[in-house]
N, C-alpha and C. Protein backbone atom coordinates (compact mmCIF):
# COMPACT_ATOMS: atom_id res chain seq x y z
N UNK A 1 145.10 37.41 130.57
CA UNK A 1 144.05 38.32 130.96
C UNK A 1 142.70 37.87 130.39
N UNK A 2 142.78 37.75 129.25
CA UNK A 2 141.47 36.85 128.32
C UNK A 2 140.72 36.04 128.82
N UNK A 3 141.83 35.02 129.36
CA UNK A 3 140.94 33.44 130.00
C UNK A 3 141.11 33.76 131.67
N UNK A 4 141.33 35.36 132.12
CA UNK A 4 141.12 34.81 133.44
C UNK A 4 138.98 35.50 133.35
N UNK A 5 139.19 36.19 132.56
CA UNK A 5 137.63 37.12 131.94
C UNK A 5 136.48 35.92 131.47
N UNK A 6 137.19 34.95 130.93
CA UNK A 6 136.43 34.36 130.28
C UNK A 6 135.83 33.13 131.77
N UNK A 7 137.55 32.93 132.32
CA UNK A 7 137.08 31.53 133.42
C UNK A 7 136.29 32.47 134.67
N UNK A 8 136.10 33.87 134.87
CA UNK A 8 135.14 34.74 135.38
C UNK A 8 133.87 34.18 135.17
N UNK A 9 134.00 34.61 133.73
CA UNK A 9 132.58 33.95 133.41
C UNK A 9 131.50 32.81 133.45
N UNK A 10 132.63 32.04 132.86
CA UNK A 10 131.94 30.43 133.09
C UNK A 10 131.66 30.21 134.33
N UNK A 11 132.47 30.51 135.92
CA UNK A 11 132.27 30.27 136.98
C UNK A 11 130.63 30.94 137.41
N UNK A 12 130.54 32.47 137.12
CA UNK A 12 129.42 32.94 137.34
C UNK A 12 128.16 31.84 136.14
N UNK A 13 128.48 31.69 135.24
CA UNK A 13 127.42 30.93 134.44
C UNK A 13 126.80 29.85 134.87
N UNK A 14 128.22 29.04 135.24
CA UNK A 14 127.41 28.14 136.19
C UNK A 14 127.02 28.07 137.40
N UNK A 15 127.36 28.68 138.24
CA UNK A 15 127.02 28.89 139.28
C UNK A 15 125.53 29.56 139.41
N UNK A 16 125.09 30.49 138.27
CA UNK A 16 123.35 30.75 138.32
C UNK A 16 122.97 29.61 137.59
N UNK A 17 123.56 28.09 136.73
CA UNK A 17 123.16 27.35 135.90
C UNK A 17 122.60 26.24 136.87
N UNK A 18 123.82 26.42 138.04
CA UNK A 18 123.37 25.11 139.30
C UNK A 18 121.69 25.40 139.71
N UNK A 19 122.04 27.25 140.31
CA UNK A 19 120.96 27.21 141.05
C UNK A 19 119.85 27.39 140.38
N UNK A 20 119.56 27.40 139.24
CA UNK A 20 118.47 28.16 138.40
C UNK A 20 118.33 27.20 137.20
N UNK A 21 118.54 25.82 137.06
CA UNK A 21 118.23 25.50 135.77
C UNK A 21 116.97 25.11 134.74
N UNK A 22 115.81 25.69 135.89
CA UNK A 22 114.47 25.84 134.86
C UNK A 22 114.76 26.90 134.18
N UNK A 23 115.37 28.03 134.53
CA UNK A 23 114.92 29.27 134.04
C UNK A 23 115.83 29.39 132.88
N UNK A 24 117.35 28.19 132.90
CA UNK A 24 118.00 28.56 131.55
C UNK A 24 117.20 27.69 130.69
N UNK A 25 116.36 26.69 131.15
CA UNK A 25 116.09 25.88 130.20
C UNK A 25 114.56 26.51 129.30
N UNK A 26 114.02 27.38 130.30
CA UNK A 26 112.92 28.19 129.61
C UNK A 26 113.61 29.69 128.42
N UNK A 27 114.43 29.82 129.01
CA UNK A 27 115.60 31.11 128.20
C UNK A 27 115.68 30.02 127.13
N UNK A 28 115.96 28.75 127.02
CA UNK A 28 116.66 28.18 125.66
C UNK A 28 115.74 27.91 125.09
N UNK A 29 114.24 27.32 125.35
CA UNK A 29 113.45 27.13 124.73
C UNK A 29 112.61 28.80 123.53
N UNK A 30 113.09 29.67 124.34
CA UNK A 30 112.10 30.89 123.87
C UNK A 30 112.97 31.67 123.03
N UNK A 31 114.32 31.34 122.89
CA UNK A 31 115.45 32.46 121.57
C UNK A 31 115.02 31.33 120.46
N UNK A 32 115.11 32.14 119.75
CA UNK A 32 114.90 31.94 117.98
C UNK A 32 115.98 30.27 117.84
N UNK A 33 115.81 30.01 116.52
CA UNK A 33 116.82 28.88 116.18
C UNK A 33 118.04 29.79 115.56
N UNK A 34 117.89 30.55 115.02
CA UNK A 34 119.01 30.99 114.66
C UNK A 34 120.28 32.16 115.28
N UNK A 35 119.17 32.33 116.33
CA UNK A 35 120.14 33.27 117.32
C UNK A 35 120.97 32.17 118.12
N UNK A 36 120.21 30.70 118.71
CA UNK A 36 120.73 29.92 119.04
C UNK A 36 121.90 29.35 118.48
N UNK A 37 121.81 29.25 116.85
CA UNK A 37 122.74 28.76 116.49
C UNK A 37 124.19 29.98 116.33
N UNK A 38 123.80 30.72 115.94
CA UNK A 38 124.55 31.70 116.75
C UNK A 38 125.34 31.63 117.70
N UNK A 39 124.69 31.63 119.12
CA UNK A 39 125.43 31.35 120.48
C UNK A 39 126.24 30.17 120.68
N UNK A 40 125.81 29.06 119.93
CA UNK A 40 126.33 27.99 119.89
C UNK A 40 127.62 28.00 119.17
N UNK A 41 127.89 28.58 118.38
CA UNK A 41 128.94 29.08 117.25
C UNK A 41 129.89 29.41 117.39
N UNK A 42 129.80 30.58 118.72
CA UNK A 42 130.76 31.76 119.45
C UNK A 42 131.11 30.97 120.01
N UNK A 43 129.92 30.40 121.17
CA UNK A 43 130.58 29.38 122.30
C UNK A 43 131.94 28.43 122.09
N UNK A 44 131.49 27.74 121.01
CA UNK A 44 132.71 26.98 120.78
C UNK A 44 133.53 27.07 119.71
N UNK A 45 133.48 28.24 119.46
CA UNK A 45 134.96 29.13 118.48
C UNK A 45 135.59 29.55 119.87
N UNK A 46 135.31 30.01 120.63
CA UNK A 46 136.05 30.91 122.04
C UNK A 46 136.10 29.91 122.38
N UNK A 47 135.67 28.87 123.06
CA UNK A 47 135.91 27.61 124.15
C UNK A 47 136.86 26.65 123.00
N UNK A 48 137.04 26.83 122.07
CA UNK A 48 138.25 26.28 120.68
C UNK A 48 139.41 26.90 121.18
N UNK A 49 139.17 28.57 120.77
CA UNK A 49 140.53 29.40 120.58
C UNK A 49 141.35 29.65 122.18
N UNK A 50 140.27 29.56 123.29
CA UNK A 50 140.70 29.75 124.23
C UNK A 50 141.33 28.79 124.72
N UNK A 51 141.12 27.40 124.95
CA UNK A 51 142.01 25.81 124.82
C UNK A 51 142.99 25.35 123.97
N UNK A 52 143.26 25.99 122.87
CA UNK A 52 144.42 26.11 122.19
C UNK A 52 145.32 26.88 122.19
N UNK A 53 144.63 28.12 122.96
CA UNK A 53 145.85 29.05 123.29
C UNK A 53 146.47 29.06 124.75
N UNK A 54 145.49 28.23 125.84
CA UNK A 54 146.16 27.54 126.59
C UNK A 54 146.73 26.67 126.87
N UNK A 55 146.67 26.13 125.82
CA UNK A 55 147.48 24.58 125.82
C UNK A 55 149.09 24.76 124.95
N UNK A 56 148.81 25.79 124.52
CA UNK A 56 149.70 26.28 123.45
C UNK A 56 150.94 26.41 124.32
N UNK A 57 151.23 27.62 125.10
CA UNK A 57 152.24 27.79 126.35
C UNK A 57 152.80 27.22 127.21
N UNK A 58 152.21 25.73 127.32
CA UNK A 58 152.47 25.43 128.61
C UNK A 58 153.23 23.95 127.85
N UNK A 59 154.06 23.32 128.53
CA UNK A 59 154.37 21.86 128.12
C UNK A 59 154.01 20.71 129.32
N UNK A 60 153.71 19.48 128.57
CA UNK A 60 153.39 18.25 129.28
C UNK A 60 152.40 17.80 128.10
N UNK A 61 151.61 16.82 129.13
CA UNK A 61 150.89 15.84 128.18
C UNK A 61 149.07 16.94 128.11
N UNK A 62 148.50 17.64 129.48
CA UNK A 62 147.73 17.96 129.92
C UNK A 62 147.49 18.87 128.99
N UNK A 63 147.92 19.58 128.77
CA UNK A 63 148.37 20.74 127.73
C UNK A 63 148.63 20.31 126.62
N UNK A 64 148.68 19.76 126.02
CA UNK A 64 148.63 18.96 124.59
C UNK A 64 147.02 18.65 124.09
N UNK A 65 146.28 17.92 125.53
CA UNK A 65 145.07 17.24 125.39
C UNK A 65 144.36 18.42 125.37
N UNK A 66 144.26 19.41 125.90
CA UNK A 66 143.68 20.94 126.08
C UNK A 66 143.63 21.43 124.50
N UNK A 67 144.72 21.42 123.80
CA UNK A 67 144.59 21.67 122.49
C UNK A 67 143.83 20.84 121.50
N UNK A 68 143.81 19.88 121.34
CA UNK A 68 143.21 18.49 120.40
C UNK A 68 142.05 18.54 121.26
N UNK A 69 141.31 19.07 122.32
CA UNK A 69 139.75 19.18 122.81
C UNK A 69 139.86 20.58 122.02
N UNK A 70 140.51 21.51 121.96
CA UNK A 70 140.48 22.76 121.41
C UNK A 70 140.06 22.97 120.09
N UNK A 71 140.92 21.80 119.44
CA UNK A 71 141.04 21.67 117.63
C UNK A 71 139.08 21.07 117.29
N UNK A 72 138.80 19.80 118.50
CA UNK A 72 137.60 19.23 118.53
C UNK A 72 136.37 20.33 118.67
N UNK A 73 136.61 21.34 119.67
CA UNK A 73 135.58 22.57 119.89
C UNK A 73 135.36 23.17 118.74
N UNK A 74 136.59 23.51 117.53
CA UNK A 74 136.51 24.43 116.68
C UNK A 74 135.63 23.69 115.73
N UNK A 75 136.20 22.49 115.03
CA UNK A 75 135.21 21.60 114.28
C UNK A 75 134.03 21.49 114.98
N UNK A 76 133.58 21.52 116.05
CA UNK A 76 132.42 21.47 116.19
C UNK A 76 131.29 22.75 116.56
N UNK A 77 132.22 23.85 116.54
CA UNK A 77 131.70 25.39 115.95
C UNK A 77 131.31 25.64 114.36
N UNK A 78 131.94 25.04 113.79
CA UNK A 78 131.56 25.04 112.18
C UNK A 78 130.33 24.00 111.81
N UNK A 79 130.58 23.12 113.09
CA UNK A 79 129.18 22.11 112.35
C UNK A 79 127.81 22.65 113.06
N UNK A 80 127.78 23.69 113.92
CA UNK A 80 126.70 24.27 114.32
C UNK A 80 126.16 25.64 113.38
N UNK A 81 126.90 25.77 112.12
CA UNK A 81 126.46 26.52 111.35
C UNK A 81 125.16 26.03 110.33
N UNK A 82 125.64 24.87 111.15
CA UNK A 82 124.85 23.78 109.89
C UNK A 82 123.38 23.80 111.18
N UNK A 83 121.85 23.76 110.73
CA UNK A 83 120.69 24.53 111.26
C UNK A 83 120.45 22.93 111.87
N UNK A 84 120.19 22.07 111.18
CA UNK A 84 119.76 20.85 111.87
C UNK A 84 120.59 20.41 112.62
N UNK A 85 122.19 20.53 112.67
CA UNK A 85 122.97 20.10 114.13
C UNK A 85 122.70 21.04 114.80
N UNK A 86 122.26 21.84 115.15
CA UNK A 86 121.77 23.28 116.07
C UNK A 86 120.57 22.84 116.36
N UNK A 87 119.65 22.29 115.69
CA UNK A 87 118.23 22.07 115.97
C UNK A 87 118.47 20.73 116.81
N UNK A 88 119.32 20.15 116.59
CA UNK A 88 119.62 18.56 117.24
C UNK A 88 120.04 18.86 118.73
N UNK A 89 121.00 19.50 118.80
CA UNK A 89 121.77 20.01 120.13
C UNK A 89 121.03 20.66 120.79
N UNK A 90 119.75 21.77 120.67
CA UNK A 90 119.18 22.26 121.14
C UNK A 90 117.98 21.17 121.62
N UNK A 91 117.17 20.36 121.09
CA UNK A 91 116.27 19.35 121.27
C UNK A 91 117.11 18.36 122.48
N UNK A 92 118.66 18.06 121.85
CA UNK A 92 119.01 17.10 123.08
C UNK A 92 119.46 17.46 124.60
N UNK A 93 119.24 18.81 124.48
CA UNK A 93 119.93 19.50 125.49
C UNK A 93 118.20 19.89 126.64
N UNK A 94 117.52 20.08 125.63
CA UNK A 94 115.95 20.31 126.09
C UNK A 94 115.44 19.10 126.52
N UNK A 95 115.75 17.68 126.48
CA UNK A 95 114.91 17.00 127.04
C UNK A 95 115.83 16.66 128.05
N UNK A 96 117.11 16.87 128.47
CA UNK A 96 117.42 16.09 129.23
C UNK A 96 116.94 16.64 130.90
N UNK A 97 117.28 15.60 131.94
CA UNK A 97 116.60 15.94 133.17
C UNK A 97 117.56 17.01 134.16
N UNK A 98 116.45 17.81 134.87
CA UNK A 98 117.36 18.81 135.48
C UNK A 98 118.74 18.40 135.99
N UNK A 99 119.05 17.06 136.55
CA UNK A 99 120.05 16.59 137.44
C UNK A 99 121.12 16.96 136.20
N UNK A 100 121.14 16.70 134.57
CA UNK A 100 121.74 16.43 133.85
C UNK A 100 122.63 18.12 133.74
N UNK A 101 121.29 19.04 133.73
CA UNK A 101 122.14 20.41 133.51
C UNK A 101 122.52 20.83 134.46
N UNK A 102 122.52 20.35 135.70
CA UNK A 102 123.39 20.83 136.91
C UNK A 102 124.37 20.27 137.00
N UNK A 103 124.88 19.24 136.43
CA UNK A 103 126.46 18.55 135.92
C UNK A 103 126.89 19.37 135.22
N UNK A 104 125.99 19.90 134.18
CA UNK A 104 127.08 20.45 133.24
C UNK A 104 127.07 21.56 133.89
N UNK A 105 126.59 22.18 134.66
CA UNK A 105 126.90 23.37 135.40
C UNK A 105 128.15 23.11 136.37
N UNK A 106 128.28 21.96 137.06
CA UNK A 106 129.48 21.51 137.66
C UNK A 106 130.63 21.74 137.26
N UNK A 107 130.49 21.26 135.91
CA UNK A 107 131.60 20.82 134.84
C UNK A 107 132.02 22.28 134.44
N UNK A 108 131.19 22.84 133.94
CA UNK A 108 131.61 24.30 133.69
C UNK A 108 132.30 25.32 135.13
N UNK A 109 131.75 24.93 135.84
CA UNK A 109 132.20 26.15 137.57
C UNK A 109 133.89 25.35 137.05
N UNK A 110 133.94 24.28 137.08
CA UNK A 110 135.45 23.18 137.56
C UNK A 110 136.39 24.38 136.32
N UNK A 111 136.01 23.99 135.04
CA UNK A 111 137.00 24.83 133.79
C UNK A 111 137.05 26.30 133.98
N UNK A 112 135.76 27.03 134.13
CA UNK A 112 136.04 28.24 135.40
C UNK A 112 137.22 28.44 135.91
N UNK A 113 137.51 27.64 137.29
CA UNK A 113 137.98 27.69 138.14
C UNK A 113 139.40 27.59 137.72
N UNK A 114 139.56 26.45 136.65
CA UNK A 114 140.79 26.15 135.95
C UNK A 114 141.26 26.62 135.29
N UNK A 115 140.61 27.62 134.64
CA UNK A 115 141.24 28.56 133.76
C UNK A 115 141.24 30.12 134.35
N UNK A 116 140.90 29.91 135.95
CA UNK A 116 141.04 31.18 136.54
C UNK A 116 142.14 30.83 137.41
N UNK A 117 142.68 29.26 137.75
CA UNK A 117 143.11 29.17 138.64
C UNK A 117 144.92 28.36 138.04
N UNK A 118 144.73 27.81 137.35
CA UNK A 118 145.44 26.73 136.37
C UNK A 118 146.47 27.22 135.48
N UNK A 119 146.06 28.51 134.70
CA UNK A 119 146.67 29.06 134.41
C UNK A 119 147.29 30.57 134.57
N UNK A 120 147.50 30.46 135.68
CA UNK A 120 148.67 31.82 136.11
C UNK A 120 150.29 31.13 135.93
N UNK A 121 150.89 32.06 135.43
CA UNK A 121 152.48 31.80 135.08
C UNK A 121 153.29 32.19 133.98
């Protein structure tokens, strides 16, 4: 029920991320650094706990790799507590070119879809 709420989400996220990515990139420029680091925090504690608990249930190789990207998300939720990897990620995420955040908007609709679609059973 969790990750079909959550792959809800990401699908709608990116899907306004495709069509709209001045306006997230003006939203990211104008929140604080530390609310940012914040969001950044949650993001990938949930995009951690949620890939490990889907990878957790299921057997094969696919589902293994889902977890160890899971274990990778969480370590890299703890290193965004830290202000200058937050200030780094936010700067590298700000210069890159629109084409760049409409991939990752891609990329996000696809895990969406996969975790709305991938995991029923």
């Amino acid at each position: 029920m969790f990750s079909c709420i959550v792959g809800g989400i990401f699908v709608f996220l990116g899907v306004l991320s495709l069509l709209y990515p001045e306006s997230l990139r003006r939203r990211l420029r104008s929140k604080a650094l530390w609310k940012l680091r914040r969001y950044l925090f949650a993001a990938a504690l949930s995009l951690g706990i949620l890939l490990i608990s889907a990878g957790w249930r299921h057997e094969g190789l696919l589902p293994k790799i889902l977890v160890l990207v899971g274990i990778v998300a969480l370590f890299k939720g703890l290193l965004f507590l830290n202000s200058r990897v937050s200030e780094k990620v936010t700067a590298w995420i700000l210069e890159r070119p629109v084409l760049h955040i409409r991939l990752f908007a891609v990329g996000q609709i696809v895990l969406g879809l996969l975790l709305l679609v991938g995991l029923r059973g």
